[in-house]
PDB file of N, CA and C in Angstrom:
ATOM      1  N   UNK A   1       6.378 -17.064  -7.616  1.00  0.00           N
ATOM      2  CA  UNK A   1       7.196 -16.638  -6.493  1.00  0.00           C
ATOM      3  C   UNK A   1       8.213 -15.606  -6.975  1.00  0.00           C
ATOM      4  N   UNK A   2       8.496 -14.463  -6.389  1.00  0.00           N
ATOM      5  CA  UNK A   2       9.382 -12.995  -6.560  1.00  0.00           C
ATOM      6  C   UNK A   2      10.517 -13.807  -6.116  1.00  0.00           C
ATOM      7  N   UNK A   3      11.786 -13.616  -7.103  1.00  0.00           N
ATOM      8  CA  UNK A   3      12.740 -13.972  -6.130  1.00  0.00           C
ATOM      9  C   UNK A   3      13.702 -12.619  -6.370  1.00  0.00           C
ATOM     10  N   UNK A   4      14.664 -12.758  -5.058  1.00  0.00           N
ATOM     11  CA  UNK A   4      15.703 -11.696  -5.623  1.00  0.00           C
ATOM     12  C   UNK A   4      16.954 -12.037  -4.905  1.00  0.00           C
ATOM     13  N   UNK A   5      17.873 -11.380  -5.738  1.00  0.00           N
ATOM     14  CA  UNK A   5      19.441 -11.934  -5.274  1.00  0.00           C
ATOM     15  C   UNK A   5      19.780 -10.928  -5.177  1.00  0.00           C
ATOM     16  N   UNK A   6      20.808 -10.819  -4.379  1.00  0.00           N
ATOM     17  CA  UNK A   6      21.669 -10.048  -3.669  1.00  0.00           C
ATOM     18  C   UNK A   6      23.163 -10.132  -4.154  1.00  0.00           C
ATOM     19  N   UNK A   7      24.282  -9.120  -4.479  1.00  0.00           N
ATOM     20  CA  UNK A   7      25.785  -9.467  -4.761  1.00  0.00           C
ATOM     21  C   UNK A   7      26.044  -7.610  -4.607  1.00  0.00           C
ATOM     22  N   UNK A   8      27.250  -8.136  -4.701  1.00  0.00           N
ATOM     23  CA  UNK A   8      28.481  -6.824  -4.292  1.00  0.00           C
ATOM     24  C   UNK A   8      29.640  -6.834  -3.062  1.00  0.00           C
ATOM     25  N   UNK A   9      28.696  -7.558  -2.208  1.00  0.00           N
ATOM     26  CA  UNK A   9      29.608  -7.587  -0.702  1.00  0.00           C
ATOM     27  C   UNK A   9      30.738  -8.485  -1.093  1.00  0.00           C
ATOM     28  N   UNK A  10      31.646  -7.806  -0.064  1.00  0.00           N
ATOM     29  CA  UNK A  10      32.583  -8.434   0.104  1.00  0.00           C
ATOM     30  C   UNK A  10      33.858  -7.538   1.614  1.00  0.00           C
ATOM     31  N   UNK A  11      34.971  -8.313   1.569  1.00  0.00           N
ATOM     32  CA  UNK A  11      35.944  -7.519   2.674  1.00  0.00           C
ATOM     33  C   UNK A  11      36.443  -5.910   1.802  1.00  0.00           C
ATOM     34  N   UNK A  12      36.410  -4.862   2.596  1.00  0.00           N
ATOM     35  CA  UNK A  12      36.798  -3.751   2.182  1.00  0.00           C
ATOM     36  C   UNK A  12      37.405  -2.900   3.640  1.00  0.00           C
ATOM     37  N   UNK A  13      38.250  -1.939   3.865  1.00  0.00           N
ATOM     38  CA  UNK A  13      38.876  -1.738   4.689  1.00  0.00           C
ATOM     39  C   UNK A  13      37.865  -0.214   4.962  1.00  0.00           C
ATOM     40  N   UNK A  14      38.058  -0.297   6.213  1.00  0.00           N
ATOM     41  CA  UNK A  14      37.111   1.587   6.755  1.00  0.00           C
ATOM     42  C   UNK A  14      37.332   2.687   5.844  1.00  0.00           C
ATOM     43  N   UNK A  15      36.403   3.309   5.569  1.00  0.00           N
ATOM     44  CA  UNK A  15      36.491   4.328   5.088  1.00  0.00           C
ATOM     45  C   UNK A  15      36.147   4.071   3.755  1.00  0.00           C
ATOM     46  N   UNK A  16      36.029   2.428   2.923  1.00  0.00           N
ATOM     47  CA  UNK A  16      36.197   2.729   1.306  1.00  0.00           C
ATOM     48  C   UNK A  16      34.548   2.285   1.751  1.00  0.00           C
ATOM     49  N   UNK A  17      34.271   1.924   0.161  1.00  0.00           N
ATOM     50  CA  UNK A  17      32.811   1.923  -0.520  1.00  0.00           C
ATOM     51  C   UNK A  17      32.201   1.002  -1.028  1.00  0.00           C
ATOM     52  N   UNK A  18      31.562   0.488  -1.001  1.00  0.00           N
ATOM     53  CA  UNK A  18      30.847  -0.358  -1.997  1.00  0.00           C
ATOM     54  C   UNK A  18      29.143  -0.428  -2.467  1.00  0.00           C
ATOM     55  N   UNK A  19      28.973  -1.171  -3.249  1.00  0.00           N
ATOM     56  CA  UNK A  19      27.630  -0.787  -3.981  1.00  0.00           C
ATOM     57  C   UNK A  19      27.060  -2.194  -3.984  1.00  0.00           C
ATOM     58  N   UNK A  20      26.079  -2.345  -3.193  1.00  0.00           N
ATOM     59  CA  UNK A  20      25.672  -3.859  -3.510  1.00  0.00           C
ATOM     60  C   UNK A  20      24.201  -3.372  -4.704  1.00  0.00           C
ATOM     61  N   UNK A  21      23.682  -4.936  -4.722  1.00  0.00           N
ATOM     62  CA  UNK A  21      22.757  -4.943  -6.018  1.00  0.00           C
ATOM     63  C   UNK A  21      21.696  -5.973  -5.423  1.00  0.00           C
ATOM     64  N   UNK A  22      20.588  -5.583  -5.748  1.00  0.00           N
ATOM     65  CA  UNK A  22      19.724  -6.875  -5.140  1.00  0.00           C
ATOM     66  C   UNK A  22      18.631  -6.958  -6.854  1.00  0.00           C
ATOM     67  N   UNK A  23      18.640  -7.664  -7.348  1.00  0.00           N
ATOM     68  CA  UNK A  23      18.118  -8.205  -8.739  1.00  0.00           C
ATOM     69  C   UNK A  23      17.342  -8.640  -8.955  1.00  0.00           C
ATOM     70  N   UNK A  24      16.031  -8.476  -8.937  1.00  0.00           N
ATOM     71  CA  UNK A  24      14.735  -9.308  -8.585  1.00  0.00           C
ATOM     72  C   UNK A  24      13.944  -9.742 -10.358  1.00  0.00           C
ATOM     73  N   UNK A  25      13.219 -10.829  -9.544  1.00  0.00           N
ATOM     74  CA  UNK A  25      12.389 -11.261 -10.831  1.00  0.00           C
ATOM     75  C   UNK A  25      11.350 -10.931 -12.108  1.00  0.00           C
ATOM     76  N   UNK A  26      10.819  -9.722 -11.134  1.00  0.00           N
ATOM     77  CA  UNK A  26       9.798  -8.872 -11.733  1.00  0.00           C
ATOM     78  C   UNK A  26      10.103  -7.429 -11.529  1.00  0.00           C
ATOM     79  N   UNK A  27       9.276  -6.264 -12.033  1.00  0.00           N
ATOM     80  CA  UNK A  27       9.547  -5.116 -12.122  1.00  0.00           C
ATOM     81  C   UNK A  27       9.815  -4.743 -10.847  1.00  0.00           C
ATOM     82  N   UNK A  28      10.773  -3.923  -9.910  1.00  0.00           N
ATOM     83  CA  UNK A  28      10.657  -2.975  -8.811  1.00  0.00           C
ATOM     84  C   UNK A  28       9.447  -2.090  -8.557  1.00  0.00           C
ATOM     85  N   UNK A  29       9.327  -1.800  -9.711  1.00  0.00           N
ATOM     86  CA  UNK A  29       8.159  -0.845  -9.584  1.00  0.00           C
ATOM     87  C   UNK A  29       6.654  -1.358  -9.241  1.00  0.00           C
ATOM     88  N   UNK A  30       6.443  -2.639  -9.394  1.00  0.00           N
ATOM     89  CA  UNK A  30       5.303  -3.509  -9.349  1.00  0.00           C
ATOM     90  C   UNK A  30       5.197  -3.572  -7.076  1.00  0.00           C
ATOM     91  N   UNK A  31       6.203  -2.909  -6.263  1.00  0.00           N
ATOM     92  CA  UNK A  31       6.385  -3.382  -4.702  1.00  0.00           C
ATOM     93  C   UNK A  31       6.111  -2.057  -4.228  1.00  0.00           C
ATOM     94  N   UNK A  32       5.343  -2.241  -3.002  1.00  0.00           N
ATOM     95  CA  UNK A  32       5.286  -0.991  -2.691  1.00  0.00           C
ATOM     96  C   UNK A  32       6.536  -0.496  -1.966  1.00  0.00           C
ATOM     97  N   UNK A  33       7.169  -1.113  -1.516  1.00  0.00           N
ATOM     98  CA  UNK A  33       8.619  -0.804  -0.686  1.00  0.00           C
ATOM     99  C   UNK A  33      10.085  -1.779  -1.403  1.00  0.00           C
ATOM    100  N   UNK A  34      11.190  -1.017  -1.357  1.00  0.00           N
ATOM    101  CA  UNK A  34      12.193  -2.199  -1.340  1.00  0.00           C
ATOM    102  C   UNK A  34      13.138  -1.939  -0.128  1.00  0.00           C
ATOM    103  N   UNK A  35      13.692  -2.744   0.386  1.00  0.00           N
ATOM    104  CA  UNK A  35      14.211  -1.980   1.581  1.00  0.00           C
ATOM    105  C   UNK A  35      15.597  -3.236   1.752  1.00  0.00           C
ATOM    106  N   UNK A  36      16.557  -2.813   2.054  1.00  0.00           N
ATOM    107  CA  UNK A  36      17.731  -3.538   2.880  1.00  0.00           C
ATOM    108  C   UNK A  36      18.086  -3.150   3.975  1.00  0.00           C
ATOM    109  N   UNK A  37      18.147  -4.454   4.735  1.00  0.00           N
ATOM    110  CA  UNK A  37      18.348  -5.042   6.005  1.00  0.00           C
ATOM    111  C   UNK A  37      19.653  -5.535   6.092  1.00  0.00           C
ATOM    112  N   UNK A  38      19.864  -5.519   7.367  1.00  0.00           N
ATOM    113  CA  UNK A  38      21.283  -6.148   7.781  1.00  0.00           C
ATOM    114  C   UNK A  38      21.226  -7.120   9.273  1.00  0.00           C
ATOM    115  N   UNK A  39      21.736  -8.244   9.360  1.00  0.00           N
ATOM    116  CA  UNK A  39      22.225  -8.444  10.821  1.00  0.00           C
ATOM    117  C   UNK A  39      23.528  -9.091  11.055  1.00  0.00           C
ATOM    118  N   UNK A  40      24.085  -8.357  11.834  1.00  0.00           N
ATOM    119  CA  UNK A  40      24.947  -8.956  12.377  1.00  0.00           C
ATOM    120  C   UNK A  40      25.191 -10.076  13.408  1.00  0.00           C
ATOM    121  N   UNK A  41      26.153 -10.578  13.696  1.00  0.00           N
ATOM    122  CA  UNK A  41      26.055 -11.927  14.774  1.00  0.00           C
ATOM    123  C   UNK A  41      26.011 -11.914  16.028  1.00  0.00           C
ATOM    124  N   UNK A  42      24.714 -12.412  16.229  1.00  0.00           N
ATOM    125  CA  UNK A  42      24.725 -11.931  17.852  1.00  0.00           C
ATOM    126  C   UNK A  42      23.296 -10.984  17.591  1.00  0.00           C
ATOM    127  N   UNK A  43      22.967 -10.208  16.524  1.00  0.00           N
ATOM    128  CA  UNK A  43      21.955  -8.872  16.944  1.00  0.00           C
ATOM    129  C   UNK A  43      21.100  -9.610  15.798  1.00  0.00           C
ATOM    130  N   UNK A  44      19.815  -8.527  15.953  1.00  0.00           N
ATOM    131  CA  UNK A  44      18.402  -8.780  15.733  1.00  0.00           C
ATOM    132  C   UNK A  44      18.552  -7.936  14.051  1.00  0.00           C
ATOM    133  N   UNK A  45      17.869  -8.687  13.034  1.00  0.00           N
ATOM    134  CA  UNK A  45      18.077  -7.975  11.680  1.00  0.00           C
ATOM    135  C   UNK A  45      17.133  -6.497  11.971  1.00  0.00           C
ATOM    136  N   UNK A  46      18.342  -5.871  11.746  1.00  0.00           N
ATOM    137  CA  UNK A  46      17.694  -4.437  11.722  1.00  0.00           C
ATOM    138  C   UNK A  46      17.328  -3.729   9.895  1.00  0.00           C
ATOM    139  N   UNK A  47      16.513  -2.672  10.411  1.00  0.00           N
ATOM    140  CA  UNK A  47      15.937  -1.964   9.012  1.00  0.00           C
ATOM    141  C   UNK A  47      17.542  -0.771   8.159  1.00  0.00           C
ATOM    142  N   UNK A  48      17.807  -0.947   7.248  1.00  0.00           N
ATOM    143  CA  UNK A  48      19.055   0.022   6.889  1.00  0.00           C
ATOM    144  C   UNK A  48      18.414   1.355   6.072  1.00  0.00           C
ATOM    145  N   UNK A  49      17.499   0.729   5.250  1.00  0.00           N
ATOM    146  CA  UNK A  49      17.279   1.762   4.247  1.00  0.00           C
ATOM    147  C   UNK A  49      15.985   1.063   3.110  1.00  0.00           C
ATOM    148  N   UNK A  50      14.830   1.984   3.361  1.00  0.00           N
ATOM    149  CA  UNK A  50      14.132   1.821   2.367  1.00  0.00           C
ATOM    150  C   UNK A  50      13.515   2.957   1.595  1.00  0.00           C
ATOM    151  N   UNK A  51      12.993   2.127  -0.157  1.00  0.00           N
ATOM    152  CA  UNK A  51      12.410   3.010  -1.223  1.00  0.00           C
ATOM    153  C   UNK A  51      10.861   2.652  -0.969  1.00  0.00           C
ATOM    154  N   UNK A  52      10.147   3.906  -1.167  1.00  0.00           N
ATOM    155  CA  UNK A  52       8.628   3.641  -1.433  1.00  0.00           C
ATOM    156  C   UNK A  52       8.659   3.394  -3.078  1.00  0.00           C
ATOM    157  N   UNK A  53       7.052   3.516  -3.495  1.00  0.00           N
ATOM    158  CA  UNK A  53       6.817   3.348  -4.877  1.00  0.00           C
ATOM    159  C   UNK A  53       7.447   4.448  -5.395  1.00  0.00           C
ATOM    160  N   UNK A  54       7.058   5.832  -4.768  1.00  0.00           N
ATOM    161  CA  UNK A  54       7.083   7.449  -5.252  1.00  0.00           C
ATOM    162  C   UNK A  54       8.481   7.446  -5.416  1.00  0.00           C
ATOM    163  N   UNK A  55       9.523   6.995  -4.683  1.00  0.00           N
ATOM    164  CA  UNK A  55      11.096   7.431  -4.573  1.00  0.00           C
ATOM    165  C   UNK A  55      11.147   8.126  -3.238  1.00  0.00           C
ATOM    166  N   UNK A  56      10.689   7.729  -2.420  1.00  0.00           N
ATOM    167  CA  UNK A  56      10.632   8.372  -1.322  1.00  0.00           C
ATOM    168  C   UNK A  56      11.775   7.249  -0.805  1.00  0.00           C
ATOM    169  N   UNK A  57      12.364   7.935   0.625  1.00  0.00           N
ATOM    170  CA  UNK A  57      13.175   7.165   0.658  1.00  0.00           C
ATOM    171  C   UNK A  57      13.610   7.256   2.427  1.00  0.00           C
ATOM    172  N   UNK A  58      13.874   6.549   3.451  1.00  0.00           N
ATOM    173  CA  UNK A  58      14.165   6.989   4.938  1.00  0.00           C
ATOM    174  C   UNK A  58      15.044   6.056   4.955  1.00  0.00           C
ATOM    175  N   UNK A  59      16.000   5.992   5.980  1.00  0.00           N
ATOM    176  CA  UNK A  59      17.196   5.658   6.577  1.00  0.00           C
ATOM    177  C   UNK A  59      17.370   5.153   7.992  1.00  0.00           C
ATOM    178  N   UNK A  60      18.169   4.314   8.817  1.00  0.00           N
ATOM    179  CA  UNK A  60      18.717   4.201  10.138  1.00  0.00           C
ATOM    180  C   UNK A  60      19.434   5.454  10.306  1.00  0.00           C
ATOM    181  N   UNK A  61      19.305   5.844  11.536  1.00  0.00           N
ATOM    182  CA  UNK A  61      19.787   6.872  11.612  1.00  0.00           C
ATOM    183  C   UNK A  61      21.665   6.447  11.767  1.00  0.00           C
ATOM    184  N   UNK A  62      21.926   5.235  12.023  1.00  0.00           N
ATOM    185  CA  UNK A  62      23.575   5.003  11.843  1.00  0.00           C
ATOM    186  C   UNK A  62      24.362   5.072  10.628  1.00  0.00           C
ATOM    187  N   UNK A  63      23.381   5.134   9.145  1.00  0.00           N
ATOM    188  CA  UNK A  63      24.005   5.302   8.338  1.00  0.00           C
ATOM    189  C   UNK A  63      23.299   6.425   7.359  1.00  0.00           C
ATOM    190  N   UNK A  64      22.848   7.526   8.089  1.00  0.00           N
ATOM    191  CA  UNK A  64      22.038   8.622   7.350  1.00  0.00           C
ATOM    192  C   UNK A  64      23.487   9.250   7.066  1.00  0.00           C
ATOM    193  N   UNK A  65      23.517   9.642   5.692  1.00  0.00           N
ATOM    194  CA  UNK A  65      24.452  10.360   5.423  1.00  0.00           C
ATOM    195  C   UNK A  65      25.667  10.092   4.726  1.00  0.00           C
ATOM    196  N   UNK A  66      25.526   8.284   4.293  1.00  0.00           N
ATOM    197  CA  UNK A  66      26.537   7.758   4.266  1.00  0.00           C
ATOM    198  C   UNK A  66      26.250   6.636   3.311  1.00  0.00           C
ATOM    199  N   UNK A  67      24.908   6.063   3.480  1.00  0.00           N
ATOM    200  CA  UNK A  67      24.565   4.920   2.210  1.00  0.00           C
ATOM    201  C   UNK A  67      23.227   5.657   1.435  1.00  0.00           C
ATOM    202  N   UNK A  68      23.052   5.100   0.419  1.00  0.00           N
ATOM    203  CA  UNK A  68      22.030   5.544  -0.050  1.00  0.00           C
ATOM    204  C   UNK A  68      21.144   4.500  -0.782  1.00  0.00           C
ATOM    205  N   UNK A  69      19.912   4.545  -1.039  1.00  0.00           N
ATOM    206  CA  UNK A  69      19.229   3.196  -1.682  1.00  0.00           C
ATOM    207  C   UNK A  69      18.522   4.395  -2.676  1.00  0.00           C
ATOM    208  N   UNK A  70      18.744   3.013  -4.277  1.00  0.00           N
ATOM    209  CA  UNK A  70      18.043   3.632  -5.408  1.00  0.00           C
ATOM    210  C   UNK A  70      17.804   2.175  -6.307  1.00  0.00           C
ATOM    211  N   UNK A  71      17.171   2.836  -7.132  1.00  0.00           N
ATOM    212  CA  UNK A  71      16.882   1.237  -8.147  1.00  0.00           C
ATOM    213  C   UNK A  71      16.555   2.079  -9.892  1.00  0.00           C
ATOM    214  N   UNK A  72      16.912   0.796 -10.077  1.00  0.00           N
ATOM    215  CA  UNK A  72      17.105   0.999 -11.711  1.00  0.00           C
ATOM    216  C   UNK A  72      16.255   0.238 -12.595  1.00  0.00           C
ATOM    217  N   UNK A  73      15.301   0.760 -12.680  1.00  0.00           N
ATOM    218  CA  UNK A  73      13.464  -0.083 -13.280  1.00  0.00           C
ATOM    219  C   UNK A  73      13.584  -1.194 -14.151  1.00  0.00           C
ATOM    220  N   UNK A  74      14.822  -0.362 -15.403  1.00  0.00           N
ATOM    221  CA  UNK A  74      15.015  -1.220 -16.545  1.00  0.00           C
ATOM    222  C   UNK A  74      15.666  -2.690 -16.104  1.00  0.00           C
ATOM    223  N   UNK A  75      16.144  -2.890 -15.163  1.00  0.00           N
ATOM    224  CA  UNK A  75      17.419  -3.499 -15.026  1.00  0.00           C
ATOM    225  C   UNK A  75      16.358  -4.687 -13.814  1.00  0.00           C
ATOM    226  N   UNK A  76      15.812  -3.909 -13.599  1.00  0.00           N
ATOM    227  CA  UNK A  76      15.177  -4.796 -12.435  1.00  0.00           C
ATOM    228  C   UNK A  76      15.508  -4.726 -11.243  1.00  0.00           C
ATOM    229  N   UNK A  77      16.326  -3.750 -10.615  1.00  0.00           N
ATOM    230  CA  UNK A  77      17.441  -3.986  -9.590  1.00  0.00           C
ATOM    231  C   UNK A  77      17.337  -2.579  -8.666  1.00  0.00           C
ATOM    232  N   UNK A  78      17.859  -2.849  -7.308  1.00  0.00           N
ATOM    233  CA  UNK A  78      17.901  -1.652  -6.236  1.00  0.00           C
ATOM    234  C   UNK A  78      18.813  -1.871  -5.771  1.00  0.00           C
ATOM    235  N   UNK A  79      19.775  -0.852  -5.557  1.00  0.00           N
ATOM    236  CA  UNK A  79      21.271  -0.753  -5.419  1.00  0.00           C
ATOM    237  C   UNK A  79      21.207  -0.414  -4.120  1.00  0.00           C
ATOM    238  N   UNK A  80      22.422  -0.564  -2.795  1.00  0.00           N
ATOM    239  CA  UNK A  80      23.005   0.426  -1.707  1.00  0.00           C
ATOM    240  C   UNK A  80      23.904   0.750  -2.028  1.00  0.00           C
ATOM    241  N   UNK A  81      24.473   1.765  -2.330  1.00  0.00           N
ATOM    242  CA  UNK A  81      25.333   2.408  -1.954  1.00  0.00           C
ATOM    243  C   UNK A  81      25.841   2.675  -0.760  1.00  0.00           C
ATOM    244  N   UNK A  82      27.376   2.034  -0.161  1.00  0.00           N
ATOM    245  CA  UNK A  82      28.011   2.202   1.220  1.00  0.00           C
ATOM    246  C   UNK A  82      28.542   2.766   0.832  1.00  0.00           C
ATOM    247  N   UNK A  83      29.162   4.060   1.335  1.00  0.00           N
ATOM    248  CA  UNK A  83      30.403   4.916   1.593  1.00  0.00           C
ATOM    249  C   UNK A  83      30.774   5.492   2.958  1.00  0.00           C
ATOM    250  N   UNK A  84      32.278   5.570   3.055  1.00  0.00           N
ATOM    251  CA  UNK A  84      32.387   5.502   4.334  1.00  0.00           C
ATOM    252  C   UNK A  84      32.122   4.539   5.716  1.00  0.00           C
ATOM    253  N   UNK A  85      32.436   3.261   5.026  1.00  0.00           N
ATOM    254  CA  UNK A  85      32.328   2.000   5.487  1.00  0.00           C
ATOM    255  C   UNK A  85      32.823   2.222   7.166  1.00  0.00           C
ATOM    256  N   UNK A  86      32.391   1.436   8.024  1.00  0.00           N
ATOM    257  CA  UNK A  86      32.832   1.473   9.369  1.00  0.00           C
ATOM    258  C   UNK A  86      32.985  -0.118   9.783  1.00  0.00           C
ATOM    259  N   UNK A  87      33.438  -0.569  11.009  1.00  0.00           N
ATOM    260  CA  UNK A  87      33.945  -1.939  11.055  1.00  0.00           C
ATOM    261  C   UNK A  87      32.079  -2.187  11.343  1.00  0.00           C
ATOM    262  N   UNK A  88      31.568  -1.480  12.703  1.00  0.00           N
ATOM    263  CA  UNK A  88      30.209  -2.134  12.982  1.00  0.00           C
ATOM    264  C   UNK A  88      29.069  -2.047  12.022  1.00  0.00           C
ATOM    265  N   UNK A  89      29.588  -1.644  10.432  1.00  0.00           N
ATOM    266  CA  UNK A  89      28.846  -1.980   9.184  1.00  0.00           C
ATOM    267  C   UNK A  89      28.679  -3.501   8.920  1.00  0.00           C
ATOM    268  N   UNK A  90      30.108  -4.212   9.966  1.00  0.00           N
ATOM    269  CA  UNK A  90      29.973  -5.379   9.289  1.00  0.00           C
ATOM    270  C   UNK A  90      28.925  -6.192   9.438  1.00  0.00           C
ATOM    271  N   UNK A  91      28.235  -7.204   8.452  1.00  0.00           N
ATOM    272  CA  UNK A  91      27.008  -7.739   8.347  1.00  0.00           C
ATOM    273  C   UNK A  91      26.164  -8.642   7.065  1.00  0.00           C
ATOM    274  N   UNK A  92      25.890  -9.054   7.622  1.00  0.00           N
ATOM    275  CA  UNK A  92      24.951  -9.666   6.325  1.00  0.00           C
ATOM    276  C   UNK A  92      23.746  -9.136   5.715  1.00  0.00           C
ATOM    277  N   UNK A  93      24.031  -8.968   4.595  1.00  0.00           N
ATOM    278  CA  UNK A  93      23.223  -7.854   3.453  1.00  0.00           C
ATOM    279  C   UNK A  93      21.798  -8.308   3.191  1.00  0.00           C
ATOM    280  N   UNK A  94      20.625  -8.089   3.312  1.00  0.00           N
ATOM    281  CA  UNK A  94      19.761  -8.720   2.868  1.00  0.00           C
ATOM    282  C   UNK A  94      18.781  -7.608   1.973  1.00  0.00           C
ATOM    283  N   UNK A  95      18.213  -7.817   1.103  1.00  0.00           N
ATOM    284  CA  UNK A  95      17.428  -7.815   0.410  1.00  0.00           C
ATOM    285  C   UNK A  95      15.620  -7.660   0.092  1.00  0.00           C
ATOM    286  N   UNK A  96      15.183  -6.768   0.674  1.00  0.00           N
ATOM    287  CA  UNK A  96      13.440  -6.779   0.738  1.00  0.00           C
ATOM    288  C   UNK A  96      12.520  -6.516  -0.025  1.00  0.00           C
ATOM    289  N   UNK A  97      11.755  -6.856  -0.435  1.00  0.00           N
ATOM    290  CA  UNK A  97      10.387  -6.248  -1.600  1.00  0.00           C
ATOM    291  C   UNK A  97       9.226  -6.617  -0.984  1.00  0.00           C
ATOM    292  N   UNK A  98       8.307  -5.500  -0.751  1.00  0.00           N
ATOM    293  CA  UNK A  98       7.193  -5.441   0.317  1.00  0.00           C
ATOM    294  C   UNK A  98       5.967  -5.541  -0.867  1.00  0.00           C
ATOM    295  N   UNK A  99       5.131  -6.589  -1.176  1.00  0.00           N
ATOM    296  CA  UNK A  99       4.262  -6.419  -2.142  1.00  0.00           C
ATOM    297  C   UNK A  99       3.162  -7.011  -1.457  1.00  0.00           C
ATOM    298  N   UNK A 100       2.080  -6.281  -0.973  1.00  0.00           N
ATOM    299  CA  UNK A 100       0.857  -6.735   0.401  1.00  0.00           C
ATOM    300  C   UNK A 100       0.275  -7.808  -0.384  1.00  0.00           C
ATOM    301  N   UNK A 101      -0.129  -8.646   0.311  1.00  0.00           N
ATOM    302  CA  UNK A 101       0.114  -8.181   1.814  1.00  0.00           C
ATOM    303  C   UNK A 101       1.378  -9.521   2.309  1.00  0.00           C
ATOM    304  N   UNK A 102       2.396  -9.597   0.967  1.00  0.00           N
ATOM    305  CA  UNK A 102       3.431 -10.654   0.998  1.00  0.00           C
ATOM    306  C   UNK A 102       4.458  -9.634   1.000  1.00  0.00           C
ATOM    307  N   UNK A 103       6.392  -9.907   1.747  1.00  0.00           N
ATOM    308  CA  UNK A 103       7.686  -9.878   1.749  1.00  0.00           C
ATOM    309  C   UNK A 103       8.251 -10.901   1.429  1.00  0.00           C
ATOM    310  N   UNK A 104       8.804 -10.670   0.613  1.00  0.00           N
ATOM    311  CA  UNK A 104      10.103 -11.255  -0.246  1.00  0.00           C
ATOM    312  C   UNK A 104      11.284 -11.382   0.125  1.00  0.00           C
ATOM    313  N   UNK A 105      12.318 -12.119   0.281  1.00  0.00           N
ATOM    314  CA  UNK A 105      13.702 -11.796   0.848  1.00  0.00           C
ATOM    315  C   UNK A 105      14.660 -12.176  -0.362  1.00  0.00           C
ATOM    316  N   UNK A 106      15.794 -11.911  -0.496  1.00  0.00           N
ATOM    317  CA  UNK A 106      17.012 -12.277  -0.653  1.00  0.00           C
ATOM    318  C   UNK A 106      17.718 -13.478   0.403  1.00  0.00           C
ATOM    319  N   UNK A 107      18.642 -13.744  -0.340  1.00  0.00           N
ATOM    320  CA  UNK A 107      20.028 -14.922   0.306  1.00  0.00           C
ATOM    321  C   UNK A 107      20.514 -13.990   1.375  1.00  0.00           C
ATOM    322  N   UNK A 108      20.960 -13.151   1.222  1.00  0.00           N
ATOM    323  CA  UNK A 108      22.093 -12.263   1.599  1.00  0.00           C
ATOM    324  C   UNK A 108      22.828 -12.506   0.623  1.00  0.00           C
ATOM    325  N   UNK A 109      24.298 -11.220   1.496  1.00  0.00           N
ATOM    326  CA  UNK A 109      25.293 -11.022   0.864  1.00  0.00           C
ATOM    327  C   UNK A 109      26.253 -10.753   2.063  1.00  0.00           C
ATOM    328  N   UNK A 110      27.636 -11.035   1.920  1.00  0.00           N
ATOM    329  CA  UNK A 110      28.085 -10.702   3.452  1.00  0.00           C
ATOM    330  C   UNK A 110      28.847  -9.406   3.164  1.00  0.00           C
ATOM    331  N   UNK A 111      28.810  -8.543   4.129  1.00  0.00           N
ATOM    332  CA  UNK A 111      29.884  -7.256   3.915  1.00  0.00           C
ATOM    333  C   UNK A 111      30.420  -7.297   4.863  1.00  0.00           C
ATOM    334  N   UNK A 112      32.098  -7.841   4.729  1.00  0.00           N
ATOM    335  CA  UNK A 112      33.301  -7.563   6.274  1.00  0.00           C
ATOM    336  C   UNK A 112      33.978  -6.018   5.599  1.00  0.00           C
ATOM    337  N   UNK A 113      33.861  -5.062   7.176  1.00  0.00           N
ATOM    338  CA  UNK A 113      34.185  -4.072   7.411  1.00  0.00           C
ATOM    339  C   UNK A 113      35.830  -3.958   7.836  1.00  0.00           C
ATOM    340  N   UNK A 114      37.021  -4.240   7.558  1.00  0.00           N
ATOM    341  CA  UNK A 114      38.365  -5.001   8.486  1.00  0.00           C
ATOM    342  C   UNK A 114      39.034  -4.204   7.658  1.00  0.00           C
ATOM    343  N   UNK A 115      40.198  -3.734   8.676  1.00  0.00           N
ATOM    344  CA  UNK A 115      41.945  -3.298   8.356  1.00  0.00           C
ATOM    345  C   UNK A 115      42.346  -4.449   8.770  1.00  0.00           C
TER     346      UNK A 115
END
C-alpha cells in the first residue's frame, strides 16, 4: 500500500505564503499524476493543481498564478507552493498519486486563511 502524508499547513494571515509537502512511500516518479486537492466545509473536494510524469503541470483557474506544484524525486516528495494566500484558500489540504488504475490519498493538512 502507497502511503503519503501531508504537513506544512497551518493559520497564516492574507497575502503571506506557505509551502506544504506531501511525502510518499515510494518514488514520485513511479505515478502517473500527483495532484492536490482541497475542500472546504460545506463544498465538494475540488482539483487545485496537478504534475504529470513529464512535469507537465495544469491548475484551477482560482489559483493560476499564485500556487505552484513541483516534487523532489530524491526526497520522495511534491510540494505546493501558496503565495498570496486569500481567506477562501481556506481548506483542507489533501494529497494525490494517480498510479492506474489505483489513487492514493493523504490525511490532509488544514490551511486557515485569517487576519
Amino acid at each position: 500500500q502507497v502511503q503519503l502524508v501531508e504537513s506544512g499547513g497551518g493559520l497564516v494571515q492574507p497575502g503571506e505564503s506557505l509551502r506544504l509537502s506531501c511525502a510518499a512511500s515510494t518514488s514520485i516518479s513511479t505515478f502517473y499524476t500527483m495532484a492536490w486537492y482541497r475542500q472546504a466545509p460545506g463544498k465538494q473536494r475540488e482539483l487545485v493543481a496537478v504534475r504529470g510524469r513529464g512535469g507537465n503541470t495544469d491548475y484551477a483557474d482560482s489559483v493560476k498564478g499564485r500556487f505552484t506544484i513541483s516534487g523532489d524525486n530524491a526526497k520522495n516528495t511534491v510540494y505546493l507552493q501558496m503565495n498570496s494566500l486569500k481567506p477562501e484558500d481556506t481548506a483542507v489540504y489533501y494529497c494525490r498519486a494517480q498510479w492506474a488504475p489505483q489513487s492514493f490519498w493523504g490525511p490532509g493538512t488544514q490551511v486557515t486563511v485569517s487576519s
